[in-house]
C-alpha atoms as a PDB file:
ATOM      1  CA  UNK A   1      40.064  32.774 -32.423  1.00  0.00           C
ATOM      2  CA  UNK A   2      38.177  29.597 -32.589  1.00  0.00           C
ATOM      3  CA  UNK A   3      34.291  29.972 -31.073  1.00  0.00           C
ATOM      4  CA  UNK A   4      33.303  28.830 -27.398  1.00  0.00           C
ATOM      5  CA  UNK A   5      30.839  25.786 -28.569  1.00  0.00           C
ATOM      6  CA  UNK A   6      27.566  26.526 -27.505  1.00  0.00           C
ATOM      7  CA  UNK A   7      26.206  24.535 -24.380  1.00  0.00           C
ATOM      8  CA  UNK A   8      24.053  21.774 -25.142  1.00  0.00           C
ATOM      9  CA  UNK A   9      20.114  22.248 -23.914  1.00  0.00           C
ATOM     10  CA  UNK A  10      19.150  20.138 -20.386  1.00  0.00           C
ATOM     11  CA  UNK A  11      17.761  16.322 -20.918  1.00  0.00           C
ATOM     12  CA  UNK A  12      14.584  15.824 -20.215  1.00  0.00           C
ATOM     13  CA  UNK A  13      15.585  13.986 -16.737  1.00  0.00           C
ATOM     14  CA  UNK A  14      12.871  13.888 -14.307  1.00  0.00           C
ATOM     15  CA  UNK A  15      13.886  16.937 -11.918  1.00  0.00           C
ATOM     16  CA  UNK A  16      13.530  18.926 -14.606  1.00  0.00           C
ATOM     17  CA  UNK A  17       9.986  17.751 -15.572  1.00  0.00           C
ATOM     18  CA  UNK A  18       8.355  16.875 -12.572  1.00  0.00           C
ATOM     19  CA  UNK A  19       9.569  19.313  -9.740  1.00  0.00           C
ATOM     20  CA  UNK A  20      12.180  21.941 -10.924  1.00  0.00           C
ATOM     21  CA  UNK A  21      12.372  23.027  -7.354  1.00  0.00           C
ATOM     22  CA  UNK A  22      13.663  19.744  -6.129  1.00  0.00           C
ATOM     23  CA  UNK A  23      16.990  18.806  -5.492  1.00  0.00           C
ATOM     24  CA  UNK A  24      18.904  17.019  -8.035  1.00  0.00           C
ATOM     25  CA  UNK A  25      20.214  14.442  -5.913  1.00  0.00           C
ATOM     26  CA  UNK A  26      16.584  14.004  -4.460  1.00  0.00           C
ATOM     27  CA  UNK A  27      14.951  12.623  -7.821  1.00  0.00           C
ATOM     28  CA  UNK A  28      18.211  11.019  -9.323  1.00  0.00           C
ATOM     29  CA  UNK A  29      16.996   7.691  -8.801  1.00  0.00           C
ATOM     30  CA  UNK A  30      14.130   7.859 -10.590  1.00  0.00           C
ATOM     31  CA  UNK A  31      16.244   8.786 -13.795  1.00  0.00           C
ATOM     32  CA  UNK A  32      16.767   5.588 -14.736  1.00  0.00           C
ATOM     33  CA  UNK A  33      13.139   4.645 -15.187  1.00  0.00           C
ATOM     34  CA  UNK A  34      13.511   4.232 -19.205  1.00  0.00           C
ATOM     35  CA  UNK A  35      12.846   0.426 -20.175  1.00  0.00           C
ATOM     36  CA  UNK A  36      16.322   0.195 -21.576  1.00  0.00           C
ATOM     37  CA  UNK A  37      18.056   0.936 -18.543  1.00  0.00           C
ATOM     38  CA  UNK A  38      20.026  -1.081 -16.250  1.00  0.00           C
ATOM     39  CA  UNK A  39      19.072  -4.564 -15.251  1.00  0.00           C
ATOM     40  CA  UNK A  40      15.373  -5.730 -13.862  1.00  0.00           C
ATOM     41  CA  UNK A  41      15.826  -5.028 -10.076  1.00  0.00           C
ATOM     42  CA  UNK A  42      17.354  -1.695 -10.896  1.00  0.00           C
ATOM     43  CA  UNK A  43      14.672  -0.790 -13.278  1.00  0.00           C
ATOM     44  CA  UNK A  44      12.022  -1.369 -10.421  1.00  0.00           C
ATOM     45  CA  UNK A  45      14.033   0.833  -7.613  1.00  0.00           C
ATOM     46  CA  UNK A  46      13.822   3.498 -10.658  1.00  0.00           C
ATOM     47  CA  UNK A  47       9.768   3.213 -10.826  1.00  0.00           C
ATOM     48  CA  UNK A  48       9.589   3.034  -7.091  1.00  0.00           C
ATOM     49  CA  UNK A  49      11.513   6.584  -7.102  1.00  0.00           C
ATOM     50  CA  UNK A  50       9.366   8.000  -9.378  1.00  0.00           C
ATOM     51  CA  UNK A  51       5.936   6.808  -7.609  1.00  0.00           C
ATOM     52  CA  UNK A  52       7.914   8.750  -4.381  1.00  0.00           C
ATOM     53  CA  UNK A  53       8.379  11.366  -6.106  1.00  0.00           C
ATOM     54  CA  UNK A  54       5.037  11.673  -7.534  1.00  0.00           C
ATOM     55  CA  UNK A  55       3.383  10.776  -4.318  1.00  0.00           C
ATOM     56  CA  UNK A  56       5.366  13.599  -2.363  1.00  0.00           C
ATOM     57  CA  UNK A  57       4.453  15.963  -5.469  1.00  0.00           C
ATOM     58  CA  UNK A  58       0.330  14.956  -4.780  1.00  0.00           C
ATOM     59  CA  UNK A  59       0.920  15.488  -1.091  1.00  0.00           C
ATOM     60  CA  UNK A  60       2.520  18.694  -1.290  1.00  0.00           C
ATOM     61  CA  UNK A  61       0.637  20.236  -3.678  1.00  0.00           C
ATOM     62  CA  UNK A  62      -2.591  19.305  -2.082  1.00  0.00           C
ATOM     63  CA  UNK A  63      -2.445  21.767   0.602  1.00  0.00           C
ATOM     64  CA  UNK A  64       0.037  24.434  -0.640  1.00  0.00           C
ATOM     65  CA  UNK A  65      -0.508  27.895   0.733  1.00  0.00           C
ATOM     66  CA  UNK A  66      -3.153  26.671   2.926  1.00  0.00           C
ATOM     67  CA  UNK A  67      -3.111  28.293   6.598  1.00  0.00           C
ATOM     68  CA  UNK A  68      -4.532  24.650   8.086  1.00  0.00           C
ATOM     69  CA  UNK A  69      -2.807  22.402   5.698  1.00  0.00           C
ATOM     70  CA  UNK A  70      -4.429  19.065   5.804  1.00  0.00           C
ATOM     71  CA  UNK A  71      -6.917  19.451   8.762  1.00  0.00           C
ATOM     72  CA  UNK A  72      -8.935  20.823   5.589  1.00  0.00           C
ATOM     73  CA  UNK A  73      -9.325  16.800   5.147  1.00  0.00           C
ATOM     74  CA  UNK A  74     -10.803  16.277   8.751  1.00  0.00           C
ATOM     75  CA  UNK A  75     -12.950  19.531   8.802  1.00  0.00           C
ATOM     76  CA  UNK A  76     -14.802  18.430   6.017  1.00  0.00           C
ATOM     77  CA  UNK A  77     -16.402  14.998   6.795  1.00  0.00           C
ATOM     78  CA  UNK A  78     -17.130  16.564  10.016  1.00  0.00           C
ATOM     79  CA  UNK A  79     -18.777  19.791   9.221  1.00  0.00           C
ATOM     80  CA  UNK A  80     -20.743  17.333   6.784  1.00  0.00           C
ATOM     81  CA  UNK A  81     -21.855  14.486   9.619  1.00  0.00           C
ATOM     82  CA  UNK A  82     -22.907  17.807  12.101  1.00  0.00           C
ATOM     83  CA  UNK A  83     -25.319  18.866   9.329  1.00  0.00           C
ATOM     84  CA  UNK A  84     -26.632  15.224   8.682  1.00  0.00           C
ATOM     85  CA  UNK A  85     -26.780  14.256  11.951  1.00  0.00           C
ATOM     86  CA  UNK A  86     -29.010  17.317  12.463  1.00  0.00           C
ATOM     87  CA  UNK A  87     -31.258  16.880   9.212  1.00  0.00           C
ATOM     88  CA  UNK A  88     -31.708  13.472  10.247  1.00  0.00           C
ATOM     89  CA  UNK A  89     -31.867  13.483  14.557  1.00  0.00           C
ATOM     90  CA  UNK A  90     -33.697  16.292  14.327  1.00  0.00           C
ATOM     91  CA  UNK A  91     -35.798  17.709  11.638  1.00  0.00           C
ATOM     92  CA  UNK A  92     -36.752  14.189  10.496  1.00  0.00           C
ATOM     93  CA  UNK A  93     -36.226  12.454  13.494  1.00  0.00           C
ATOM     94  CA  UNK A  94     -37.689   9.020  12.048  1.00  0.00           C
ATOM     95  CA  UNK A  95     -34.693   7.471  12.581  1.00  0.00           C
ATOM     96  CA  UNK A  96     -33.480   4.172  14.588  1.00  0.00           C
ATOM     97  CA  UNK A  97     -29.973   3.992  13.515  1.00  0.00           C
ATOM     98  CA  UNK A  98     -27.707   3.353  16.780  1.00  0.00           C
ATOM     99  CA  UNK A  99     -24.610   5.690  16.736  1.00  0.00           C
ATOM    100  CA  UNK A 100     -25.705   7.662  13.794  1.00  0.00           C
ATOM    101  CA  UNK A 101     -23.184  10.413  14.025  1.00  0.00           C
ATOM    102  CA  UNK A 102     -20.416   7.759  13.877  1.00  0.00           C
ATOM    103  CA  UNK A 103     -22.395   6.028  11.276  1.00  0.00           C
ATOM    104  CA  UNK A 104     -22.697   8.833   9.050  1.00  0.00           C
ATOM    105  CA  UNK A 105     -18.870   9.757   9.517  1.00  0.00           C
ATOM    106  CA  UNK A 106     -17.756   6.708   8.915  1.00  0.00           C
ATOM    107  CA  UNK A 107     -19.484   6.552   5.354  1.00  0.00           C
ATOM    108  CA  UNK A 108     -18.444   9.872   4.541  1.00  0.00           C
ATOM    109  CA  UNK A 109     -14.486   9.285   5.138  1.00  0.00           C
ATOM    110  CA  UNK A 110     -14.793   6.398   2.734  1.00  0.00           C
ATOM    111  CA  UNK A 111     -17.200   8.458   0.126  1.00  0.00           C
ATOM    112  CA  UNK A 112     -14.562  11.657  -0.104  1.00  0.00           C
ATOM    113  CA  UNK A 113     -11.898   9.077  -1.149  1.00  0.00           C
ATOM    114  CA  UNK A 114     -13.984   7.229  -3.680  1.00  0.00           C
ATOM    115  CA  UNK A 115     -14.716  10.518  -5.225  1.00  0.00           C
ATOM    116  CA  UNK A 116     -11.342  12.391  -4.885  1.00  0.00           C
ATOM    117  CA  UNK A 117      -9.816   9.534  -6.310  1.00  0.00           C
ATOM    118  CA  UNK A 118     -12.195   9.564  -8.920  1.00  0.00           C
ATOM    119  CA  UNK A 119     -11.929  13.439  -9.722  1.00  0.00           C
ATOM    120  CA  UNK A 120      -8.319  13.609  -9.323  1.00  0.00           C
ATOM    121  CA  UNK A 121      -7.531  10.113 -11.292  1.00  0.00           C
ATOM    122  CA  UNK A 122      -9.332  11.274 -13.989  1.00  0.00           C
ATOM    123  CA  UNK A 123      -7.152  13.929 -14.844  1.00  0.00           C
ATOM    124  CA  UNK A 124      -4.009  12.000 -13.183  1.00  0.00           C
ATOM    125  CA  UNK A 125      -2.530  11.896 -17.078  1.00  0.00           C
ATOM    126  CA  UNK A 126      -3.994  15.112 -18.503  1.00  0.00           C
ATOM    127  CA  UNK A 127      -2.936  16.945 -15.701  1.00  0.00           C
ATOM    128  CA  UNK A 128       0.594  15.696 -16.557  1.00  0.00           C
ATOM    129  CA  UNK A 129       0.757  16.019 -20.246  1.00  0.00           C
ATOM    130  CA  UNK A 130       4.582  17.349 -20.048  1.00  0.00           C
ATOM    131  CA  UNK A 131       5.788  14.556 -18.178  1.00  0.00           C
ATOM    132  CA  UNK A 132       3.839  12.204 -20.666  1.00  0.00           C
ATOM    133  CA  UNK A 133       5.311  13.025 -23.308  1.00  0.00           C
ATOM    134  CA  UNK A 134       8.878  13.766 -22.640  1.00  0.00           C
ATOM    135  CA  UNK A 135       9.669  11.108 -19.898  1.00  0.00           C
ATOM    136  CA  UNK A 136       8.851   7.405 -20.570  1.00  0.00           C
ATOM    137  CA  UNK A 137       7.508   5.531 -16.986  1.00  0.00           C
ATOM    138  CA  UNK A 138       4.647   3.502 -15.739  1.00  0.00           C
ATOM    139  CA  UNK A 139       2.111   6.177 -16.607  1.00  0.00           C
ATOM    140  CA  UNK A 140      -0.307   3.781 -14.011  1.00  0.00           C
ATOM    141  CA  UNK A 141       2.177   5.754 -11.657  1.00  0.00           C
ATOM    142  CA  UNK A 142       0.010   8.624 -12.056  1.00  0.00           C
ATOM    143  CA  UNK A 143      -3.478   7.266 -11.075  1.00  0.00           C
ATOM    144  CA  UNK A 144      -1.760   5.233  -8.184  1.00  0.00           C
ATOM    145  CA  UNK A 145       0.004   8.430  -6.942  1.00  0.00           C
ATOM    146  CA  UNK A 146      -3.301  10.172  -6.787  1.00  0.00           C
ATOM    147  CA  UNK A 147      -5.164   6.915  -4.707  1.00  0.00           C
ATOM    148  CA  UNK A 148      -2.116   6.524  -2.771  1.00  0.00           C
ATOM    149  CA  UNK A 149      -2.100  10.399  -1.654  1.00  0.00           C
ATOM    150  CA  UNK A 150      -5.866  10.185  -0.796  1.00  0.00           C
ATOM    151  CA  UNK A 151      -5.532   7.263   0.477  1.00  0.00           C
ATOM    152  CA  UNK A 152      -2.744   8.346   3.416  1.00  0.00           C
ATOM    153  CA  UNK A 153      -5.123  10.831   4.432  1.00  0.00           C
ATOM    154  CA  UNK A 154      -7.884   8.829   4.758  1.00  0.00           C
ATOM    155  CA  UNK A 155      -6.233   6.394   6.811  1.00  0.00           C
ATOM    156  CA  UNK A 156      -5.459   8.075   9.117  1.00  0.00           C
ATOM    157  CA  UNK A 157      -8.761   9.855   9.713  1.00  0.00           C
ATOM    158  CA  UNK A 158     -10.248   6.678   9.543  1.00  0.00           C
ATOM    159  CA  UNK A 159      -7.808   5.350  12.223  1.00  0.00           C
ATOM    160  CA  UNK A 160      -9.118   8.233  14.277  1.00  0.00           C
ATOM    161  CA  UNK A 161     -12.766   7.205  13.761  1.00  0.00           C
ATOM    162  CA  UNK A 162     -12.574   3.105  14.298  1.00  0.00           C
ATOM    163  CA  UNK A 163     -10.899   3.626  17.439  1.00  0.00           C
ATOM    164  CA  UNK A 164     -13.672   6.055  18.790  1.00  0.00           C
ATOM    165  CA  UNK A 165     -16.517   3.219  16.834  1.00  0.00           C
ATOM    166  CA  UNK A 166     -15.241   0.733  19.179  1.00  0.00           C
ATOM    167  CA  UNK A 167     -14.757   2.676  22.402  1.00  0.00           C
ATOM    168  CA  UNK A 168     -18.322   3.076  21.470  1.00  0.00           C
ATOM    169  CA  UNK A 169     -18.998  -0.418  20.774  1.00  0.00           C
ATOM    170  CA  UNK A 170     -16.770  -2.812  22.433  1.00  0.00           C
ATOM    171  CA  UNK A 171     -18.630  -5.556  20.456  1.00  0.00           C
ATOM    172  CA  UNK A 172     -16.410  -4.365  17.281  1.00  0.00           C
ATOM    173  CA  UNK A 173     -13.745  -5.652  18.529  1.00  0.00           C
ATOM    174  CA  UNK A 174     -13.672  -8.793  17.364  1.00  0.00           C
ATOM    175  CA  UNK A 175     -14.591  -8.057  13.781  1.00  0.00           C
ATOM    176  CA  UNK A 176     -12.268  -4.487  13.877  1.00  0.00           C
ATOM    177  CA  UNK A 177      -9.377  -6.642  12.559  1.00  0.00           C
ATOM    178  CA  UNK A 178     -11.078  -6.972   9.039  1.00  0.00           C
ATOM    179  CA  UNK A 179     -11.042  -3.204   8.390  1.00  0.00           C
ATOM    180  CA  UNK A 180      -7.442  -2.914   7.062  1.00  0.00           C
ATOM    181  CA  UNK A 181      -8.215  -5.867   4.531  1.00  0.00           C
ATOM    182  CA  UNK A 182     -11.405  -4.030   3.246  1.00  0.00           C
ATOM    183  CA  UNK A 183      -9.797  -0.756   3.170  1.00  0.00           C
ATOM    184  CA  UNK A 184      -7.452  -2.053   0.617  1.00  0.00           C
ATOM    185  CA  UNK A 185      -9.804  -3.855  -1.336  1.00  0.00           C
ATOM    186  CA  UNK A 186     -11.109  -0.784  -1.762  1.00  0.00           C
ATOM    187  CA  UNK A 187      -8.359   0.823  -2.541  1.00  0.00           C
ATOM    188  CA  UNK A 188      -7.556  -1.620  -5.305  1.00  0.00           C
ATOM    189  CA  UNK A 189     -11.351  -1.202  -6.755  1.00  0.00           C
ATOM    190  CA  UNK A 190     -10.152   3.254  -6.539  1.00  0.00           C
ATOM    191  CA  UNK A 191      -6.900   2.476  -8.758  1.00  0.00           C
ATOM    192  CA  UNK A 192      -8.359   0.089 -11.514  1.00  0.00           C
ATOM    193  CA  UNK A 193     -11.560   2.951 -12.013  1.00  0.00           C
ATOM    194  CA  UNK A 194      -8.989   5.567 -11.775  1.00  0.00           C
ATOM    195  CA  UNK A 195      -6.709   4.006 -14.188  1.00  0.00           C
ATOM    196  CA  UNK A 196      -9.882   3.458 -16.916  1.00  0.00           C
ATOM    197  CA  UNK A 197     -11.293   6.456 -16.484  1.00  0.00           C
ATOM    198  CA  UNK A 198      -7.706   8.238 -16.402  1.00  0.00           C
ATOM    199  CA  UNK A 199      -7.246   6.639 -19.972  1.00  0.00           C
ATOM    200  CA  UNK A 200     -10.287   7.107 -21.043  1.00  0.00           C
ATOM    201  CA  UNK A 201      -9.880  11.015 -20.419  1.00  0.00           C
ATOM    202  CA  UNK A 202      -6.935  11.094 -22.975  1.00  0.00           C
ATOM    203  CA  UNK A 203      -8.844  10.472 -25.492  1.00  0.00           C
ATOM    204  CA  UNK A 204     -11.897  11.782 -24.757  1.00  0.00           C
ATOM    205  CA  UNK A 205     -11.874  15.043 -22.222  1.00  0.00           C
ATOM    206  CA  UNK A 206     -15.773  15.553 -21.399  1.00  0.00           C
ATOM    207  CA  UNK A 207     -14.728  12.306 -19.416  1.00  0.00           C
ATOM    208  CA  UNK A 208     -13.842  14.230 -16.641  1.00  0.00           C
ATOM    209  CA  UNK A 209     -16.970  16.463 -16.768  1.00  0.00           C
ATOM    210  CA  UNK A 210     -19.335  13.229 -17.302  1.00  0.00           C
ATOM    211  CA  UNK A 211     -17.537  11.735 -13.205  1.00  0.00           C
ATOM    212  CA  UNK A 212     -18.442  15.081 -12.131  1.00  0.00           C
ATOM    213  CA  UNK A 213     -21.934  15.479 -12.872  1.00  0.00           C
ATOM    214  CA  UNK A 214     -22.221  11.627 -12.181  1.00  0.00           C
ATOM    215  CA  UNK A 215     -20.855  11.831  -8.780  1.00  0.00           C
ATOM    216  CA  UNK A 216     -23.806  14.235  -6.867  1.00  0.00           C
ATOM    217  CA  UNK A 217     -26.394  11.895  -7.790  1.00  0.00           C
ATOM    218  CA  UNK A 218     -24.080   8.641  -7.184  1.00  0.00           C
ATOM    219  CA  UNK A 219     -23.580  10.352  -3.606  1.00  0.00           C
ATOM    220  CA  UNK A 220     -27.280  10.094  -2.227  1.00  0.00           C
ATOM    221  CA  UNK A 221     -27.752   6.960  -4.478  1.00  0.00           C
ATOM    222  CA  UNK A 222     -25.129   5.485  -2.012  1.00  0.00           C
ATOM    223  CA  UNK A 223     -26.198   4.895   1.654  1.00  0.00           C
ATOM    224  CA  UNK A 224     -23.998   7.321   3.318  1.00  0.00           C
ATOM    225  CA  UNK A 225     -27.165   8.778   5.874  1.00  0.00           C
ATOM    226  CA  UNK A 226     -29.353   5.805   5.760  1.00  0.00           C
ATOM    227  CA  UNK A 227     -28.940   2.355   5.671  1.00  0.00           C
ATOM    228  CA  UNK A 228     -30.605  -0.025   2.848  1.00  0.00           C
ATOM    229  CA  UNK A 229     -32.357  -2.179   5.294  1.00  0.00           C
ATOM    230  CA  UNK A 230     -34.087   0.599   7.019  1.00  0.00           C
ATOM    231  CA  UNK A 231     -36.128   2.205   4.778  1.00  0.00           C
ATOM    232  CA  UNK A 232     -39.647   3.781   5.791  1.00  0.00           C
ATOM    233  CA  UNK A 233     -41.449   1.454   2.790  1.00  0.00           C
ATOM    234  CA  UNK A 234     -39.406  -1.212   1.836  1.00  0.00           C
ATOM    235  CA  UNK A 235     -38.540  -1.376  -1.858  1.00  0.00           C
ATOM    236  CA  UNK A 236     -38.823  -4.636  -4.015  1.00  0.00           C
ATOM    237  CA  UNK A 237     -35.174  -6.490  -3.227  1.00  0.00           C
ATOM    238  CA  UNK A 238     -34.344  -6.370  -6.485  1.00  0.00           C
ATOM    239  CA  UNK A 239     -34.209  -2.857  -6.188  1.00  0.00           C
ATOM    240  CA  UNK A 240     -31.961  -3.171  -2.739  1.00  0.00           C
ATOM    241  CA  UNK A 241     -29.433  -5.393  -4.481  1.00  0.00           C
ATOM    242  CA  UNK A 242     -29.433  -2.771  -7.489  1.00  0.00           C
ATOM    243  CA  UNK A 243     -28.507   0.106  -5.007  1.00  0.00           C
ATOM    244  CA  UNK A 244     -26.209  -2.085  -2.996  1.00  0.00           C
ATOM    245  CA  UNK A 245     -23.960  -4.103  -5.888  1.00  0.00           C
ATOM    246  CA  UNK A 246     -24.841  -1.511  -8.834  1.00  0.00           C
ATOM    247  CA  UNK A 247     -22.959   1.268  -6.847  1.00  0.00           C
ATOM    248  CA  UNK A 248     -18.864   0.636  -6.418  1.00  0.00           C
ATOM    249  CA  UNK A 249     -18.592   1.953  -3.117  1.00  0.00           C
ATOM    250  CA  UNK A 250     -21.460   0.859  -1.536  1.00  0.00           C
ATOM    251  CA  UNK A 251     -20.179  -3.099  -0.487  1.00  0.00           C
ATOM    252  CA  UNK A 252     -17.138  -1.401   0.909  1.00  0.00           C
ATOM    253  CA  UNK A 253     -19.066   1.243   2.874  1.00  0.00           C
ATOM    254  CA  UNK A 254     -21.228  -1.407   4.232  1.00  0.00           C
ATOM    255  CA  UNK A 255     -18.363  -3.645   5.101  1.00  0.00           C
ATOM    256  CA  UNK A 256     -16.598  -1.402   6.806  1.00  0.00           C
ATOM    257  CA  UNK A 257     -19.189  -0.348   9.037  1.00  0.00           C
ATOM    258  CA  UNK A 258     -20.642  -3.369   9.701  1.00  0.00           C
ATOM    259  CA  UNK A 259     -16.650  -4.634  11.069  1.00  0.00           C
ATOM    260  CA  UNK A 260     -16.229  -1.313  13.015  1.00  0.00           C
ATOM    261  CA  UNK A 261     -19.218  -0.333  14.481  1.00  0.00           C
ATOM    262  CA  UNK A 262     -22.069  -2.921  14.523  1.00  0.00           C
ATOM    263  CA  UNK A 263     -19.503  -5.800  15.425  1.00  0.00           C
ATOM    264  CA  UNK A 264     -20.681  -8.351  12.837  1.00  0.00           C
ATOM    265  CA  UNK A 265     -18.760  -9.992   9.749  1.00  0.00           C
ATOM    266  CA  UNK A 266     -20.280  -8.800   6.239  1.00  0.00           C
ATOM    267  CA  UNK A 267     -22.867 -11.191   4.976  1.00  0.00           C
ATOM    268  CA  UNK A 268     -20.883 -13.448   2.087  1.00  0.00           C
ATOM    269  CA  UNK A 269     -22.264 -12.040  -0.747  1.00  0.00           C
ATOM    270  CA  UNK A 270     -20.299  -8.577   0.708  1.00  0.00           C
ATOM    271  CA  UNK A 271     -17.216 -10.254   1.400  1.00  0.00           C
ATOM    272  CA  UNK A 272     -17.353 -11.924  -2.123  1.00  0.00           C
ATOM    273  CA  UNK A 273     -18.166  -8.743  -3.708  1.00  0.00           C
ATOM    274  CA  UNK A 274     -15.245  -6.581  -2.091  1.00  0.00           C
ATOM    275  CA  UNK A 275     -12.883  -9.338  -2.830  1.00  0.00           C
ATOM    276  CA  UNK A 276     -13.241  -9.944  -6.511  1.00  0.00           C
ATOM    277  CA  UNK A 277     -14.121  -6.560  -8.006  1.00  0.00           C
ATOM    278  CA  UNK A 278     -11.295  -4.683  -5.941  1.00  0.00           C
ATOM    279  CA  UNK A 279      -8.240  -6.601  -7.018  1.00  0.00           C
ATOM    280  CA  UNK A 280     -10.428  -7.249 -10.191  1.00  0.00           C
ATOM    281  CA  UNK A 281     -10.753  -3.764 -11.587  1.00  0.00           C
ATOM    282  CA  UNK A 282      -7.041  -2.901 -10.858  1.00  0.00           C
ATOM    283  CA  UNK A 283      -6.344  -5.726 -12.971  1.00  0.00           C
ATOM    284  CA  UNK A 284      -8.532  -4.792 -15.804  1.00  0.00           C
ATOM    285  CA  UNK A 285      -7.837  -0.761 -15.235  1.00  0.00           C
ATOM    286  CA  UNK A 286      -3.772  -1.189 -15.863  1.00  0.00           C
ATOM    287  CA  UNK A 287      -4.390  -3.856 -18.704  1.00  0.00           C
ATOM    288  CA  UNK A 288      -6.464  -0.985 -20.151  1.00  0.00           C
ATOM    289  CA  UNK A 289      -4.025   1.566 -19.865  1.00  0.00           C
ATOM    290  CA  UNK A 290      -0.945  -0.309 -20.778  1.00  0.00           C
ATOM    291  CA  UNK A 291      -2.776  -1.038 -23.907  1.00  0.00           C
ATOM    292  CA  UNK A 292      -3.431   2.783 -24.853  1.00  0.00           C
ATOM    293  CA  UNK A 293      -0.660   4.063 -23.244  1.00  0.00           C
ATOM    294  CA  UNK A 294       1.649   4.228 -26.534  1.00  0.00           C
ATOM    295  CA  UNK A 295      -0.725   6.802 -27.867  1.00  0.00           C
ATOM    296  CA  UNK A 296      -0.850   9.413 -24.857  1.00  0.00           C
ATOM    297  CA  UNK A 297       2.287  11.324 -25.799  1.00  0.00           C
ATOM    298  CA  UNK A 298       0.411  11.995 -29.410  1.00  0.00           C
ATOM    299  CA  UNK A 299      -2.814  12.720 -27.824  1.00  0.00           C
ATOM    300  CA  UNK A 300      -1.825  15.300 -25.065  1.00  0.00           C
END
């Protein structure tokens, strides 16, 4: 009697990789993400399925067994701005900042996705050593997965937030329209340090413990609950334009409130600022991990 042949063991396809609980016909698409597969146009459709896929995996995992789910994202900033706003309104009242509680907010929204994107791109490839090294993809997929993730909740807290800063102050409205542009010059400047830093973790894992003890003092470095041109004793400017241009976030804090809530267009050097080093350090973060990437599978 001649023997049953044994069954041969799964590919390494990306359901079974990724998100075992998914449907098979859900992530097909993104199976043809290997280089040497199918024509140009059909290779991209297969990298925009797996940045879906990746994306819904980051969204879902976020807030998994969590009673309120993603109004975790809202109760934070605000339970932040109540205990600011009283520090500062009340306990050290020295303070002539008009609309301060939207003014704080505001800054923190934007600061939470600077540093989730930076604590969560960090470890964007680490975190997905198995998929590394048994699936070939974009692996700038992974960073941009993480800033896109953040990056829908922000927006829409942020939404939320500009609407009430110019109910507030009808005088943003003609400036308002500039917000969107920022916030994705922003977003750009979020990918390229996630993608460095991201590679840069492979390689060398006390990375991701250097952004965390980095990020506390970056946070009251960066003029989330005061405002650089309002300090008690001045400072020498050089000092100003260290704080303001030295910090990544800061221009596109600034810019942002200055569009939505004081009604005025960011002074040029801003505008220049947000402009080139956003789309800048995306540039310069993917070149830098496309040129490592052939060693991750080794080193995870």
């Amino acid at each position: 009697m001649a023997e049953r042949p044994l069954s041969a063991p799964p590919p390494d396809t990306i359901e079974n990789v990724i998100a075992p609980d998914e449907t098979a016909d859900q992530l097909a698409p993104a199976r043809s993400a290997d280089p040497i597969m199918g024509n140009k146009r059909e290779r991209r459709q297969a990298q925009f399925e797996l940045l879906r896929t990746l994306l819904h995996r980051e969204m879902r995992g976020r807030y998994r067994d969590s009673v309120l789910g993603s109004a975790w994202t809202l109760l934070q900033p605000i339970a932040m701005t109540g205990v600011y706003y009283f520090l500062f309104s009340f306990l050290f009242p020295n303070n002539s900042i008009p609309n301060y509680a939207l003014f704080i907010l505001t800054a923190l929204i934007l600061w939470n996705l600077f540093a989730n994107c930076m604590n969560l791109g960090t470890m964007a490839i680490t975190g997905s050593a198995e998929i590394v090294r048994k699936v070939w993809f974009r692996r700038e997929l992974l960073p941009m997965a993480v800033v896109l993730s953040q990056a829908i909740t922000t927006l829409i807290l942020l939404t939320v937030v500009v609407i009430v800063d110019v109910i507030v102050s009808p005088a943003a409205l003609k400036t308002v329209i500039l917000v969107p542009f920022i916030f994705v010059l922003m977003l750009c400047m979020c990918f390229g340090l996630a993608c460095i830093l991201a590679t840069a973790n492979v390689f060398f894992r006390d990375i991701s413990h250097l952004v965390n003890v980095i990020l506390l003092p970056l946070f009251f470095l960066t003029p989330v609950f005061y405002s650089l041109d309002n300090f008690p004793r001045q400072p020498p400017p050089w000092v100003i334009d260290l704080l303001r241009y030295g910090n990544p976030v800061t221009p596109y804090i600034e810019s942002i409130r200055a569009t939505a809530i004081e009604g005025v267009v960011p002074g040029l050097p801003l505008l220049l600022y947000c402009i080139v080093v956003g789309p800048g350090l995306a540039v310069i973060g993917v070149w830098f991990l496309r040129r490592k990437d052939d060693k991750f599978a080794v080193e995870l």
